[in-house]
C-alpha atoms as a PDB file:
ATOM      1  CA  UNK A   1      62.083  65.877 148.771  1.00  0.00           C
ATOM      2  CA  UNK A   2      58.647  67.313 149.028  1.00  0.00           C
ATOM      3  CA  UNK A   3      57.723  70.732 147.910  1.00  0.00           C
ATOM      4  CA  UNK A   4      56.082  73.023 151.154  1.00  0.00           C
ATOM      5  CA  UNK A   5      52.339  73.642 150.838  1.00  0.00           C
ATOM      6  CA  UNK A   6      51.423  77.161 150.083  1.00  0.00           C
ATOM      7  CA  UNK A   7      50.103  78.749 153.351  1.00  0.00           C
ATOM      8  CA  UNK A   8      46.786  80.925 153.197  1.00  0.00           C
ATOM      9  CA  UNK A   9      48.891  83.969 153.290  1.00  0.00           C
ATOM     10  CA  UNK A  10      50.755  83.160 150.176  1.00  0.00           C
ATOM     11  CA  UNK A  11      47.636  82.156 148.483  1.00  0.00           C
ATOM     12  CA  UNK A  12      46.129  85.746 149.221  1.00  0.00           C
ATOM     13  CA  UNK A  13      49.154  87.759 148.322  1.00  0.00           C
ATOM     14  CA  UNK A  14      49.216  85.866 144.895  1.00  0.00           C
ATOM     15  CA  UNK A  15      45.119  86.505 144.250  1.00  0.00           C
ATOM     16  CA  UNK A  16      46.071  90.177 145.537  1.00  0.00           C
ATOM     17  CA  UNK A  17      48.947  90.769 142.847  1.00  0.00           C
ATOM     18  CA  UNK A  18      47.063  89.044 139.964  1.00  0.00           C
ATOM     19  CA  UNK A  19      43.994  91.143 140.966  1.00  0.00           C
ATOM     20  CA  UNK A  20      46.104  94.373 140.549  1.00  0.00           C
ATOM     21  CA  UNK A  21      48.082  93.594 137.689  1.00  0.00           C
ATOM     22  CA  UNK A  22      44.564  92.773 135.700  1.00  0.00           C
ATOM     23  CA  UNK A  23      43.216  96.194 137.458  1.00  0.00           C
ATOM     24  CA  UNK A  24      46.143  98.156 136.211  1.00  0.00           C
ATOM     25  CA  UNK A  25      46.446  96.453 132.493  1.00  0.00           C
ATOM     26  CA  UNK A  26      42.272  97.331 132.311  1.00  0.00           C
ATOM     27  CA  UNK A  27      42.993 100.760 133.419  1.00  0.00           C
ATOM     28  CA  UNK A  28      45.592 101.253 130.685  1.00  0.00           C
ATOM     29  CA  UNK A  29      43.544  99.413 128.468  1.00  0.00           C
ATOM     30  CA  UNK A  30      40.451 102.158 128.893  1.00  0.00           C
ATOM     31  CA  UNK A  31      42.924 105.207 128.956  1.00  0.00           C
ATOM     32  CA  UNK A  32      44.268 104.585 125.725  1.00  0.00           C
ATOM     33  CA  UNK A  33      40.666 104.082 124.027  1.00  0.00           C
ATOM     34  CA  UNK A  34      39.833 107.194 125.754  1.00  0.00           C
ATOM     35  CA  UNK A  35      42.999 109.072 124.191  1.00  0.00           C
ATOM     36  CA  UNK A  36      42.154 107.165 120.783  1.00  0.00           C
ATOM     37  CA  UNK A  37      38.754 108.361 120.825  1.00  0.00           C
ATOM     38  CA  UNK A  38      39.859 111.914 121.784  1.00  0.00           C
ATOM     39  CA  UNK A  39      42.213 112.161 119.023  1.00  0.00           C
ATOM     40  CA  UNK A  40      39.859 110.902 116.424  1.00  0.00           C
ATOM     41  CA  UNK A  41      37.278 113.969 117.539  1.00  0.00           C
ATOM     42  CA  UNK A  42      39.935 116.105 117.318  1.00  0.00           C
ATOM     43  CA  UNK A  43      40.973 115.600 113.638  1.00  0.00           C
ATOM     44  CA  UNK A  44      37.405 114.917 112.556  1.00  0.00           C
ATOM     45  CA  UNK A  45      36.963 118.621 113.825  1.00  0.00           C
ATOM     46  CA  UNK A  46      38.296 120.787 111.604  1.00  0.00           C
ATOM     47  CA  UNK A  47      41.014 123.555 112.485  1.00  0.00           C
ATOM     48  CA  UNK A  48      40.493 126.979 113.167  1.00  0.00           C
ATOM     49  CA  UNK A  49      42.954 127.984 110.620  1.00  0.00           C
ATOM     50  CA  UNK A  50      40.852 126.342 108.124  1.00  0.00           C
ATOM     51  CA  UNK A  51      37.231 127.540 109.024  1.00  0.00           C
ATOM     52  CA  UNK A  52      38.708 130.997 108.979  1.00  0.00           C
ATOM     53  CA  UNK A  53      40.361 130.524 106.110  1.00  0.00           C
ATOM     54  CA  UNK A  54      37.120 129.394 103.930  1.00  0.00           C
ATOM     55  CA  UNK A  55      35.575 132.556 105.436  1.00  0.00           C
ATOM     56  CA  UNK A  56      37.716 134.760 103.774  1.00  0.00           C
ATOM     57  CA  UNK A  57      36.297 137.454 100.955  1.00  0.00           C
ATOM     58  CA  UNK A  58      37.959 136.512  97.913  1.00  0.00           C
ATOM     59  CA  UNK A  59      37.297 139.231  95.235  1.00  0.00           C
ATOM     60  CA  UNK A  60      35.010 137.852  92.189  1.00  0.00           C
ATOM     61  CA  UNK A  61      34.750 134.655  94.042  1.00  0.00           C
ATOM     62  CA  UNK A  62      38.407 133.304  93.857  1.00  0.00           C
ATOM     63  CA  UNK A  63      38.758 130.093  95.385  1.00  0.00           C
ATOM     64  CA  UNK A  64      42.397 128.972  93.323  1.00  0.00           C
ATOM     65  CA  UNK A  65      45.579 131.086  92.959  1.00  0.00           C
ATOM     66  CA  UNK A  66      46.010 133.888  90.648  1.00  0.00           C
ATOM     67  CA  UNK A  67      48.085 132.351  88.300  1.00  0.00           C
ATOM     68  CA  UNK A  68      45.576 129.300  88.165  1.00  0.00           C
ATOM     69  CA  UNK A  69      42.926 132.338  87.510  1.00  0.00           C
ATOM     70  CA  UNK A  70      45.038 133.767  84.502  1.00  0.00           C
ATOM     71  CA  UNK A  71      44.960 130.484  82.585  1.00  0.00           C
ATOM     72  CA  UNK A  72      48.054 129.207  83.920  1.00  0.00           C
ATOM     73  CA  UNK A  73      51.088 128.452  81.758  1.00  0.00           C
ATOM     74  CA  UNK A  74      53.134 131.166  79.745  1.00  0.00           C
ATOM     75  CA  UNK A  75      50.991 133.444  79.416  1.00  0.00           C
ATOM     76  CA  UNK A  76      50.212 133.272  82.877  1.00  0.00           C
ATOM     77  CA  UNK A  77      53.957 134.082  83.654  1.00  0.00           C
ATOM     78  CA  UNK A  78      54.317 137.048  81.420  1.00  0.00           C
ATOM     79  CA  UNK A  79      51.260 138.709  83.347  1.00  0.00           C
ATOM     80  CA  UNK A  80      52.843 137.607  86.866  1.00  0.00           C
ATOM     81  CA  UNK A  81      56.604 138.800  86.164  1.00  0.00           C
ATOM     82  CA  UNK A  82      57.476 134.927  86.388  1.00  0.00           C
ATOM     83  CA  UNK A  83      60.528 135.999  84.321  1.00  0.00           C
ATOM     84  CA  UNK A  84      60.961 139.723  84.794  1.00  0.00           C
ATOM     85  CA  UNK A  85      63.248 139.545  81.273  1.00  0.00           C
ATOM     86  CA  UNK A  86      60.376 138.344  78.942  1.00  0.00           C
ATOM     87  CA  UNK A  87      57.263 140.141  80.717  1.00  0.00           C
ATOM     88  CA  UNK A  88      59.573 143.688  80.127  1.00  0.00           C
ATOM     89  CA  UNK A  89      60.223 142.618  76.710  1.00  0.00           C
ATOM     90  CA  UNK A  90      56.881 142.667  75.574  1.00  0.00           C
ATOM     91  CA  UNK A  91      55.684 145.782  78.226  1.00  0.00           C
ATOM     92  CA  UNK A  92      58.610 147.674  76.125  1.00  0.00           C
ATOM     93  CA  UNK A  93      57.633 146.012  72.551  1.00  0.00           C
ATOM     94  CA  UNK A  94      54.347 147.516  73.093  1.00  0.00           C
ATOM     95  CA  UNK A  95      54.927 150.527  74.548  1.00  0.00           C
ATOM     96  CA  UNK A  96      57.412 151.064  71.778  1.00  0.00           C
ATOM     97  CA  UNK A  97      54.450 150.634  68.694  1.00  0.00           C
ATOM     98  CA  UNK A  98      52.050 153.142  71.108  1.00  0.00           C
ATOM     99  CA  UNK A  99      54.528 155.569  70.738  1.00  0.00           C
ATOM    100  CA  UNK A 100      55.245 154.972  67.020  1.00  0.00           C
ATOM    101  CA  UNK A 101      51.519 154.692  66.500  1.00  0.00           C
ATOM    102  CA  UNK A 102      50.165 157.661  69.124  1.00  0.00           C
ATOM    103  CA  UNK A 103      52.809 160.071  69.526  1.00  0.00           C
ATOM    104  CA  UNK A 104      54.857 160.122  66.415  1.00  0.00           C
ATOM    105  CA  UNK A 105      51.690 159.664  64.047  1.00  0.00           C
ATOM    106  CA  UNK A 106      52.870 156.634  62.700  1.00  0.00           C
ATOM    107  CA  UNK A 107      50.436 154.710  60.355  1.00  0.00           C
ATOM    108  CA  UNK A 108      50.262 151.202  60.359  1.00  0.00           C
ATOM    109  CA  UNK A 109      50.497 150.186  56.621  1.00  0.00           C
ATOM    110  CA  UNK A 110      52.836 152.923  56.807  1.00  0.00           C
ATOM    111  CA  UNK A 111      55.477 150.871  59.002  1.00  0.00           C
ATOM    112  CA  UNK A 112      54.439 147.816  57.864  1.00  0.00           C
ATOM    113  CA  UNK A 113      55.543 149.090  54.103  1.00  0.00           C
ATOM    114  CA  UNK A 114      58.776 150.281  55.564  1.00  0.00           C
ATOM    115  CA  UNK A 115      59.622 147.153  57.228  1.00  0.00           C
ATOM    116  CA  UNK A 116      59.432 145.449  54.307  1.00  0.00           C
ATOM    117  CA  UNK A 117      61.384 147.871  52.070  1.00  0.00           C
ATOM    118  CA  UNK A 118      64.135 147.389  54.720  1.00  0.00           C
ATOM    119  CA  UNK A 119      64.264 143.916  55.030  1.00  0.00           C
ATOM    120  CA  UNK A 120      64.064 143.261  51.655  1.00  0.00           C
ATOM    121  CA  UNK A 121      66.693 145.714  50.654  1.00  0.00           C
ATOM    122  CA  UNK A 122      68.993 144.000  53.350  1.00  0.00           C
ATOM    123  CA  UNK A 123      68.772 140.790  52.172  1.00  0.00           C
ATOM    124  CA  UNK A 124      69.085 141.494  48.747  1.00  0.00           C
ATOM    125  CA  UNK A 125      72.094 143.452  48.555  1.00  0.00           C
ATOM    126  CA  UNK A 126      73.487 140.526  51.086  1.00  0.00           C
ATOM    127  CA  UNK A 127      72.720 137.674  48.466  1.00  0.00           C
ATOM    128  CA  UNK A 128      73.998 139.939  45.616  1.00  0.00           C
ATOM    129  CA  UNK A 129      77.027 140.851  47.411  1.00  0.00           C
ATOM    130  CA  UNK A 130      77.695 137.249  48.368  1.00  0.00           C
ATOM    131  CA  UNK A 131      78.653 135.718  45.041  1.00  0.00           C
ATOM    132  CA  UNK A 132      81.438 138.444  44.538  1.00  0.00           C
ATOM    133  CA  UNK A 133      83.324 138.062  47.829  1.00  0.00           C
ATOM    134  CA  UNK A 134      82.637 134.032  47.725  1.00  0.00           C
ATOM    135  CA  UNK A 135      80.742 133.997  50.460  1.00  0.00           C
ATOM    136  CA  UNK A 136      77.996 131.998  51.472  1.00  0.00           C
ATOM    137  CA  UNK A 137      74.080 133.686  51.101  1.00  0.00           C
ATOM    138  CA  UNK A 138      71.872 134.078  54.054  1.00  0.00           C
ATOM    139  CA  UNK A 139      69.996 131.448  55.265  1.00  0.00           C
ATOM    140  CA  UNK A 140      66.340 132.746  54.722  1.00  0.00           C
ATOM    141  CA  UNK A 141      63.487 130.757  57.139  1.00  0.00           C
ATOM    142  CA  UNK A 142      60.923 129.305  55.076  1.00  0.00           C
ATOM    143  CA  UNK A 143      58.299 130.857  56.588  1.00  0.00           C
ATOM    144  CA  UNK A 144      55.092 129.065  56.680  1.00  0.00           C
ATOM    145  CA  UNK A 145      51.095 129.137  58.467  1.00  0.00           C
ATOM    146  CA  UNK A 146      50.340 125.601  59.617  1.00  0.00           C
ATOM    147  CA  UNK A 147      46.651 124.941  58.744  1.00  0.00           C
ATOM    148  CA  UNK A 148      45.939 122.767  62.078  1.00  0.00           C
ATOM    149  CA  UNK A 149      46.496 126.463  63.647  1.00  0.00           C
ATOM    150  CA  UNK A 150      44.462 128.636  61.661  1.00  0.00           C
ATOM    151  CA  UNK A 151      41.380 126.091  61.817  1.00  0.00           C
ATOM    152  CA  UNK A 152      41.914 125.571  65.615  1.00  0.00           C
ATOM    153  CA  UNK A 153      42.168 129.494  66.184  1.00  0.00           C
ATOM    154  CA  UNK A 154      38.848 129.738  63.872  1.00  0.00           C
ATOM    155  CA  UNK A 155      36.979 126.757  65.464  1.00  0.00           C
ATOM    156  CA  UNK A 156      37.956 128.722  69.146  1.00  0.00           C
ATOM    157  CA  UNK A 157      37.351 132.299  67.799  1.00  0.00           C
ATOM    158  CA  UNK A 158      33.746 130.816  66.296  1.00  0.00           C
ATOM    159  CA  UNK A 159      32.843 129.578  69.804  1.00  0.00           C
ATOM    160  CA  UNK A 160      33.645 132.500  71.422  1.00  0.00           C
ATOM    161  CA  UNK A 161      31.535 135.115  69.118  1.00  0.00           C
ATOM    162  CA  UNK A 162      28.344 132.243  69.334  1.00  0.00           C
ATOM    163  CA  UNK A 163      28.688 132.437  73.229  1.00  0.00           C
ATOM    164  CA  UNK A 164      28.767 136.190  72.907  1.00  0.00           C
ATOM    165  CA  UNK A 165      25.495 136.383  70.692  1.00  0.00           C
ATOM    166  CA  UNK A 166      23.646 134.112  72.659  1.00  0.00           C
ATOM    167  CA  UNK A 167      24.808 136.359  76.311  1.00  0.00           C
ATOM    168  CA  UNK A 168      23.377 138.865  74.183  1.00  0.00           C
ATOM    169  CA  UNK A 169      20.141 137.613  73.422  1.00  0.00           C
ATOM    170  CA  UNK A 170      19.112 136.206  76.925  1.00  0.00           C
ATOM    171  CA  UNK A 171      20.029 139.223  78.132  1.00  0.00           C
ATOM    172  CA  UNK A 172      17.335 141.309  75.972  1.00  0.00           C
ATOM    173  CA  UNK A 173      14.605 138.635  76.264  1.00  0.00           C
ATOM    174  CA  UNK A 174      14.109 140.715  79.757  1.00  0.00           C
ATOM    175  CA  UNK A 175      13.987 137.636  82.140  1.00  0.00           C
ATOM    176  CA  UNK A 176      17.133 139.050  84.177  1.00  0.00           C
ATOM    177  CA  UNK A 177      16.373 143.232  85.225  1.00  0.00           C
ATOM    178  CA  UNK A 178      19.599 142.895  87.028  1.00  0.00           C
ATOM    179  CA  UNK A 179      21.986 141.773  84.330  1.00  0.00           C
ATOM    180  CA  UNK A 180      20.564 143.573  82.124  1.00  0.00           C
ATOM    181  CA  UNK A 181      20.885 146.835  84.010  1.00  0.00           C
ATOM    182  CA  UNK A 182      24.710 146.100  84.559  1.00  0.00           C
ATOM    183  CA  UNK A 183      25.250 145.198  81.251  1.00  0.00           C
ATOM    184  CA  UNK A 184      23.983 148.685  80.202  1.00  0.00           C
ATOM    185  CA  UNK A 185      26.098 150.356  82.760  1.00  0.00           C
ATOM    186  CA  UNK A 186      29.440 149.045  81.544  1.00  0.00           C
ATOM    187  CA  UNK A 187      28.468 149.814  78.129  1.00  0.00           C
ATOM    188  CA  UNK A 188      27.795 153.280  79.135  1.00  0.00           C
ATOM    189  CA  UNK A 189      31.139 153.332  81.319  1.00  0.00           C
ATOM    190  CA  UNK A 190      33.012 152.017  77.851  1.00  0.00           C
ATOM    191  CA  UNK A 191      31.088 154.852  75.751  1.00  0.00           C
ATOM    192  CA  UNK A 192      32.386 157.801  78.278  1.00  0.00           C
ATOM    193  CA  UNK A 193      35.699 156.294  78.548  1.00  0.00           C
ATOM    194  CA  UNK A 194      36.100 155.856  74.585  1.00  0.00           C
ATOM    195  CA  UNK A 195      34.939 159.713  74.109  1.00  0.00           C
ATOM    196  CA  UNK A 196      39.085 160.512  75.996  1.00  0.00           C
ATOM    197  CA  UNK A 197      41.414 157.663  74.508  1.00  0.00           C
ATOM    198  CA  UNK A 198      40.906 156.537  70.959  1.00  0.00           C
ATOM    199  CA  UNK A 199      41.159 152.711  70.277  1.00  0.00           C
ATOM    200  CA  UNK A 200      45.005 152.625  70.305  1.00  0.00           C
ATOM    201  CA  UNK A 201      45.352 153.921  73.491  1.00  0.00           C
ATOM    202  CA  UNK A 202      42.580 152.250  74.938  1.00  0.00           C
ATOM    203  CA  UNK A 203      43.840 149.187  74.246  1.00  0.00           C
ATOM    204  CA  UNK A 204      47.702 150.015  75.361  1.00  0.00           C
ATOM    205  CA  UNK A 205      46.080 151.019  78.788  1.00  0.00           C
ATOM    206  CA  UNK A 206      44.565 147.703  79.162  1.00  0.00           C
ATOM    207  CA  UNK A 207      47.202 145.869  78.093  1.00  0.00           C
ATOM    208  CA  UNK A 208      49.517 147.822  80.949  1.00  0.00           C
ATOM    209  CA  UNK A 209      47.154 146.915  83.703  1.00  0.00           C
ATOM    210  CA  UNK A 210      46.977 143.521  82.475  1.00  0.00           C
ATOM    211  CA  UNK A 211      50.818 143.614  83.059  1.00  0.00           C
ATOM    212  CA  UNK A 212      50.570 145.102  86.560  1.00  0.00           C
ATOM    213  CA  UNK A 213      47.153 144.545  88.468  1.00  0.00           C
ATOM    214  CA  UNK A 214      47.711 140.954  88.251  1.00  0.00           C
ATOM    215  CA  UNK A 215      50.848 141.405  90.156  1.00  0.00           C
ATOM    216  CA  UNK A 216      50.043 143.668  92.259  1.00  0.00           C
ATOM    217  CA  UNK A 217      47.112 141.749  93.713  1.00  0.00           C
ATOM    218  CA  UNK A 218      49.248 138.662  93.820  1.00  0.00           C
ATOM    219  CA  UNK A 219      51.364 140.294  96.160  1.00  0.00           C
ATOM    220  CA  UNK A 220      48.908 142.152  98.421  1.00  0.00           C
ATOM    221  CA  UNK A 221      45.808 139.662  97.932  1.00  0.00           C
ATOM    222  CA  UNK A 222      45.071 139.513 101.545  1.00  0.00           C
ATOM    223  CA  UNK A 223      44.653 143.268 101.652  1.00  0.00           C
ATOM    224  CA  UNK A 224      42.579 143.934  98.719  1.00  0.00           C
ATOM    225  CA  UNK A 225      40.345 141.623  99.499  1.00  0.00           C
ATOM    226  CA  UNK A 226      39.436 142.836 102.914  1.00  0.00           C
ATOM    227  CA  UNK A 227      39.270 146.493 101.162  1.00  0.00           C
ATOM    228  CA  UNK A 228      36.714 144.753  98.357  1.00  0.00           C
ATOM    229  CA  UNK A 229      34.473 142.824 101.356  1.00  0.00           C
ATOM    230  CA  UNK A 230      33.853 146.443 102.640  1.00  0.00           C
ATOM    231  CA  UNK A 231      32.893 147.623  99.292  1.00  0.00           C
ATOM    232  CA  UNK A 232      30.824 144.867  98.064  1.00  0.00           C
ATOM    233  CA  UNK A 233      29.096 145.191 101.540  1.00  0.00           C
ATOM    234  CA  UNK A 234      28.672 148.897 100.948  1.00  0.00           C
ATOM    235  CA  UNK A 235      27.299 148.560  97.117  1.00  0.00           C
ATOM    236  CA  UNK A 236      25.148 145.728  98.282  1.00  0.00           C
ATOM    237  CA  UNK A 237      23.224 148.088 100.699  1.00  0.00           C
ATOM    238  CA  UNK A 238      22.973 150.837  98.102  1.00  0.00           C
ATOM    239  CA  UNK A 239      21.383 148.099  95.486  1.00  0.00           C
ATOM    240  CA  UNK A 240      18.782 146.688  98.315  1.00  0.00           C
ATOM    241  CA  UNK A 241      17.760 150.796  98.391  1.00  0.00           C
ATOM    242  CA  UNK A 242      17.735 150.666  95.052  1.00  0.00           C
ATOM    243  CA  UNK A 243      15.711 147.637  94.363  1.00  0.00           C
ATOM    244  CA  UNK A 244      13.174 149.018  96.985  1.00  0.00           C
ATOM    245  CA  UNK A 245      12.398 152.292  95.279  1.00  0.00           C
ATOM    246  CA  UNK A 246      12.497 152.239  91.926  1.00  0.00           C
ATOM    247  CA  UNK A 247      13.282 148.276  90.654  1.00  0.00           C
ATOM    248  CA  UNK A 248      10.422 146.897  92.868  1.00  0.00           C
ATOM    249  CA  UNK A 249       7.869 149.339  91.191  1.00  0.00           C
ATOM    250  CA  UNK A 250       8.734 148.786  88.038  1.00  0.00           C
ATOM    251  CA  UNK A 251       5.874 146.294  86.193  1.00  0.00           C
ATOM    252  CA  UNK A 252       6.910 143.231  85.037  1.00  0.00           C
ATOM    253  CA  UNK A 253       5.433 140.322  82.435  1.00  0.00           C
ATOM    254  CA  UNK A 254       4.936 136.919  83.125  1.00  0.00           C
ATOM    255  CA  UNK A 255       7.582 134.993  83.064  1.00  0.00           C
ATOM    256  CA  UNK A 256       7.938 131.684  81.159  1.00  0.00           C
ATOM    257  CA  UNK A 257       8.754 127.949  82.264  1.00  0.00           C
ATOM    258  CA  UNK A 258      11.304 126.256  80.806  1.00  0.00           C
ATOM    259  CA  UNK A 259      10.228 123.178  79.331  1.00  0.00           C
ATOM    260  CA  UNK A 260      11.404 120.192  81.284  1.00  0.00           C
ATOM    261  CA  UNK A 261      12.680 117.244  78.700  1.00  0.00           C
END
């Protein structure tokens, strides 16, 4: 039986429907390069949330975490209160020898002399006692200094004094006015501060802001910060005066080139 012959009707609506089925799939085709390309400007372009957030003041410069600032690791945690147990054991162990030392008038040879009288006395009379109530003797640690520590601590220690002598003598070659100017200002700070607290004390009220500032600015970064942009803004303005009447005027030598290698 033979098949009909498409009329010219049929052959239009057939070039009409392929027409707008290729017109629709190119339409959807363009839209979702448009959305593609939109998306890809949008997370080349970097969030708000981050632009603000690398505008922030950050106090000395901080760009990682405090406890990444500390050193990191245990020591780290004993400034931070990681373990409140351990960082009050040793804010109580010193503020126990501060007020041996300070308040009572303890001397340190003193106590040290003591201790030893003690101990030694206890363990003594413990191994003496032993052998007539057949009983075992304490177990006394062998106590010993490794040497890989005490050349490691020197080799560290050594590095640390030469990179404080050599601070020291760049800073009175007179090639930096600034540094040199703050340098003498902390000194003089330190001189003031050491005519009220003698050594002991000094050093007991450093080590107990050690144990809190840390923690406290942890805590309340975001705050102190802002506080510190408005004061490094403020101490900035009274420098530029500064510089302009009396640092400006002041004469200064030629200064040398390095030599390039």
């Amino acid at each position: 039986m033979a098949e009909p012959e498409p009329t010219a009707a049929s052959l239009m609506d057939k070039i009409h429907s392929h027409h707008s089925s290729s017109s629709s799939d190119s339409d959807d085709d363009k839209k979702s390069k448009r959305a593609a390309a939109v998306k890809t400007k949008v997370d080349d372009k970097p969030s708000a949330h981050d632009s603000v957030k690398s505008k922030i003041f950050r106090l000395f410069g901080r760009e990682k975490p405090v406890h990444k600032v500390l050193g990191g690791g245990k020591p780290a945690d004993v400034l931070l209160w990681r373990n409140k147990k351990i960082s009050a054991s040793v804010l109580g162990g010193a503020t126990v020898l501060w007020v041996f030392f300070e308040l009572l008038e303890y001397h340190l040879i003193t106590l040290v002399c003591h201790l030893l009288i003690l101990s030694l006395a206890v363990f003594f009379l413990w191994s003496y006692a032993s052998t007539f109530i057949n009983k075992s003797p304490p177990q006394i640690p062998k106590v010993q200094i490794p040497e890989k520590t005490v050349l490691e601590l020197a080799s560290a220690l050594r590095i640390e004094i030469n990179k404080g002598f050599y601070v020291l003598r760049d800073i009175a070659s007179g090639r930096d006015l600034k540094t040199f100017l703050g340098v003498i200002a902390v000194l003089w700070i330190l001189s003031v501060v050491g005519k009220w607290f003698n050594f002991l004390t000094l050093f007991y009220i450093i080590f107990v802001l050690l144990h809190t500032l840390p923690v406290i600015y942890e805590k309340y970064d975001d705050q102190i910060d802002a506080f510190g942009e408005k004061a490094w803004i403020e101490i900035k303005k009274q420098y530029a005066v500064f510089d302009a009447k009396v640092l400006s005027k002041i004469p200064r030598g030629p200064v040398k080139e390095k030599k390039k290698d």
